[in-house]
Protein backbone atom coordinates (compact mmCIF):
# COMPACT_ATOMS: atom_id res chain seq x y z
CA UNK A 1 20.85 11.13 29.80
CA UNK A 2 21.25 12.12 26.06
CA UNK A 3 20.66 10.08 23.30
CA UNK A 4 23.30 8.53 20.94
CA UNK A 5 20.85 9.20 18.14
CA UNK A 6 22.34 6.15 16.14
CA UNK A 7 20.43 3.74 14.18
CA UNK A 8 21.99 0.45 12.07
CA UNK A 9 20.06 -1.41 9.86
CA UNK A 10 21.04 -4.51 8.10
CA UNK A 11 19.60 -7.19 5.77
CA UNK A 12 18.33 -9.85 7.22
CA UNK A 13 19.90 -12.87 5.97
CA UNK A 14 17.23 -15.38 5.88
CA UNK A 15 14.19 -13.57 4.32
CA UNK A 16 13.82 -10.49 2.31
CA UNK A 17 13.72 -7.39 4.65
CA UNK A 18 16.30 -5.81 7.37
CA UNK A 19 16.85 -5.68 11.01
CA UNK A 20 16.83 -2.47 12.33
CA UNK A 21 18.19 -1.56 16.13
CA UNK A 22 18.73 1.95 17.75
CA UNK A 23 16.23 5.15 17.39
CA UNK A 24 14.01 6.59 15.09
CA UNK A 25 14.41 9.81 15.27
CA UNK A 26 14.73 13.30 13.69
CA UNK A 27 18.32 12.64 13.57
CA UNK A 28 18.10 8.83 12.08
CA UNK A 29 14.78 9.46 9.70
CA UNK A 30 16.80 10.30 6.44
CA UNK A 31 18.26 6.45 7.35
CA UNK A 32 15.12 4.86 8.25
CA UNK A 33 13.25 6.69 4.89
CA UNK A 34 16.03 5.09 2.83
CA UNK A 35 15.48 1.53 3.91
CA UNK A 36 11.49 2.02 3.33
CA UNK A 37 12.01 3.29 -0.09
CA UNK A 38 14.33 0.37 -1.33
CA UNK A 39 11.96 -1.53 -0.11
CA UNK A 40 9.08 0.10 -1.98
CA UNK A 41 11.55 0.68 -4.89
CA UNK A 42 12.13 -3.44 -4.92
CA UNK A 43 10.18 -6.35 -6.66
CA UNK A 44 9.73 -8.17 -3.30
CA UNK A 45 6.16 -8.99 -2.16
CA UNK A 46 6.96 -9.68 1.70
CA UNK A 47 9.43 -7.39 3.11
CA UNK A 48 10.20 -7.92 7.05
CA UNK A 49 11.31 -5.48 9.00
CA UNK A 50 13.05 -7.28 12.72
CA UNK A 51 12.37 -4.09 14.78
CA UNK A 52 12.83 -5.78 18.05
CA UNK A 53 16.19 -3.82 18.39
CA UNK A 54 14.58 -0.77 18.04
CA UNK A 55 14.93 1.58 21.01
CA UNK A 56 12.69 4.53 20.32
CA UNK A 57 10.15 5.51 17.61
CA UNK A 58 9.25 9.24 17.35
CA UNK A 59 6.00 9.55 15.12
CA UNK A 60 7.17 10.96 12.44
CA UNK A 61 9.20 7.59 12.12
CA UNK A 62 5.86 5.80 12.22
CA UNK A 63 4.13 7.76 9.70
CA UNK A 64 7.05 7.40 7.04
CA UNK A 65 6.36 3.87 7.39
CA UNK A 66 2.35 3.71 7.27
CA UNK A 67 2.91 6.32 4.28
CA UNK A 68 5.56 3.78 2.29
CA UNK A 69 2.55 0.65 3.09
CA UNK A 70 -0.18 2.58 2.13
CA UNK A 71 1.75 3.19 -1.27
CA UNK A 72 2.24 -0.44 -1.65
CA UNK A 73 0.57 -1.74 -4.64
CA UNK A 74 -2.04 -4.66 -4.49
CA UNK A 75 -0.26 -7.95 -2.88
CA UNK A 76 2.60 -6.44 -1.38
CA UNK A 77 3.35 -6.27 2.20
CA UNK A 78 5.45 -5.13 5.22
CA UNK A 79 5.51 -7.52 7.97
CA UNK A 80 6.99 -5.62 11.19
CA UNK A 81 8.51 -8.63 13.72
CA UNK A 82 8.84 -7.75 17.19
CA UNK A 83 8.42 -3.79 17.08
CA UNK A 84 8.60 -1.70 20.04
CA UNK A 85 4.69 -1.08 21.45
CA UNK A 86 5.02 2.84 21.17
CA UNK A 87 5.12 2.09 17.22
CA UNK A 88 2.00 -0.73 17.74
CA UNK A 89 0.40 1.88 19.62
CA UNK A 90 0.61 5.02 16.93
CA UNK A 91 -0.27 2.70 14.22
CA UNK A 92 -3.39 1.73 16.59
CA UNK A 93 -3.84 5.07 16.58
CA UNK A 94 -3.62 6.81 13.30
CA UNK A 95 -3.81 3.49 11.03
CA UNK A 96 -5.92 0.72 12.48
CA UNK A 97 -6.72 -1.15 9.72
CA UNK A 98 -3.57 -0.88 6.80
CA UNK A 99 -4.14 -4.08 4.92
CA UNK A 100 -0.34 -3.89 3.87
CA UNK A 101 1.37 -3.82 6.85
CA UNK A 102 1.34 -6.90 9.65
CA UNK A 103 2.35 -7.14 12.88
CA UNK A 104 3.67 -10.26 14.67
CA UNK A 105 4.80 -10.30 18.04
């Protein structure tokens, strides 16, 4: 019943932007905070994140990312493809309306 804890992420190869599968959790966040920071470190204006891989999203996880898109400067976004709904659901929640970050299902 426990969890592995593990999460992988890897560039994507077609667009700019990674896949990511396993958790985010208090044991992957340092991982998951590095990816969002090259991103927000990088010159790219789309960066996608393929989350359909992902397995579990704690909140904190979800945060890290609305607080790296609300730092985005003017014309730069994150598109999120396929994310768990827990994450649609706490970014419902706590950041409706985040002009830099796009979901498609």
């Amino acid at each position: 019943m426990g969890s592995t804890g593990a999460l992988r992420v890897s560039p994507l190869a077609d667009r700019p932007g990674w896949q990511a599968a396993g958790e985010i959790s208090l044991i992957t966040r340092p991982a998951w905070e590095q990816t969002l920071h090259q991103f927000a470190m990088s010159d790219e204006e789309v960066f996608h994140l393929e989350l359909s891989a992902v397995t579990f999203v704690d909140v904190a996880g979800v945060s890290a990312l609305a607080v790296t898109a609300q730092g985005l400067p003017k014309g730069r976004r994150i598109v999120l493809e396929e994310p768990p709904a827990a994450l649609r659901r706490v970014l419902d929640m706590f950041w409706p309306d985040l002009p830099t970050l796009e979901v498609v299902a």
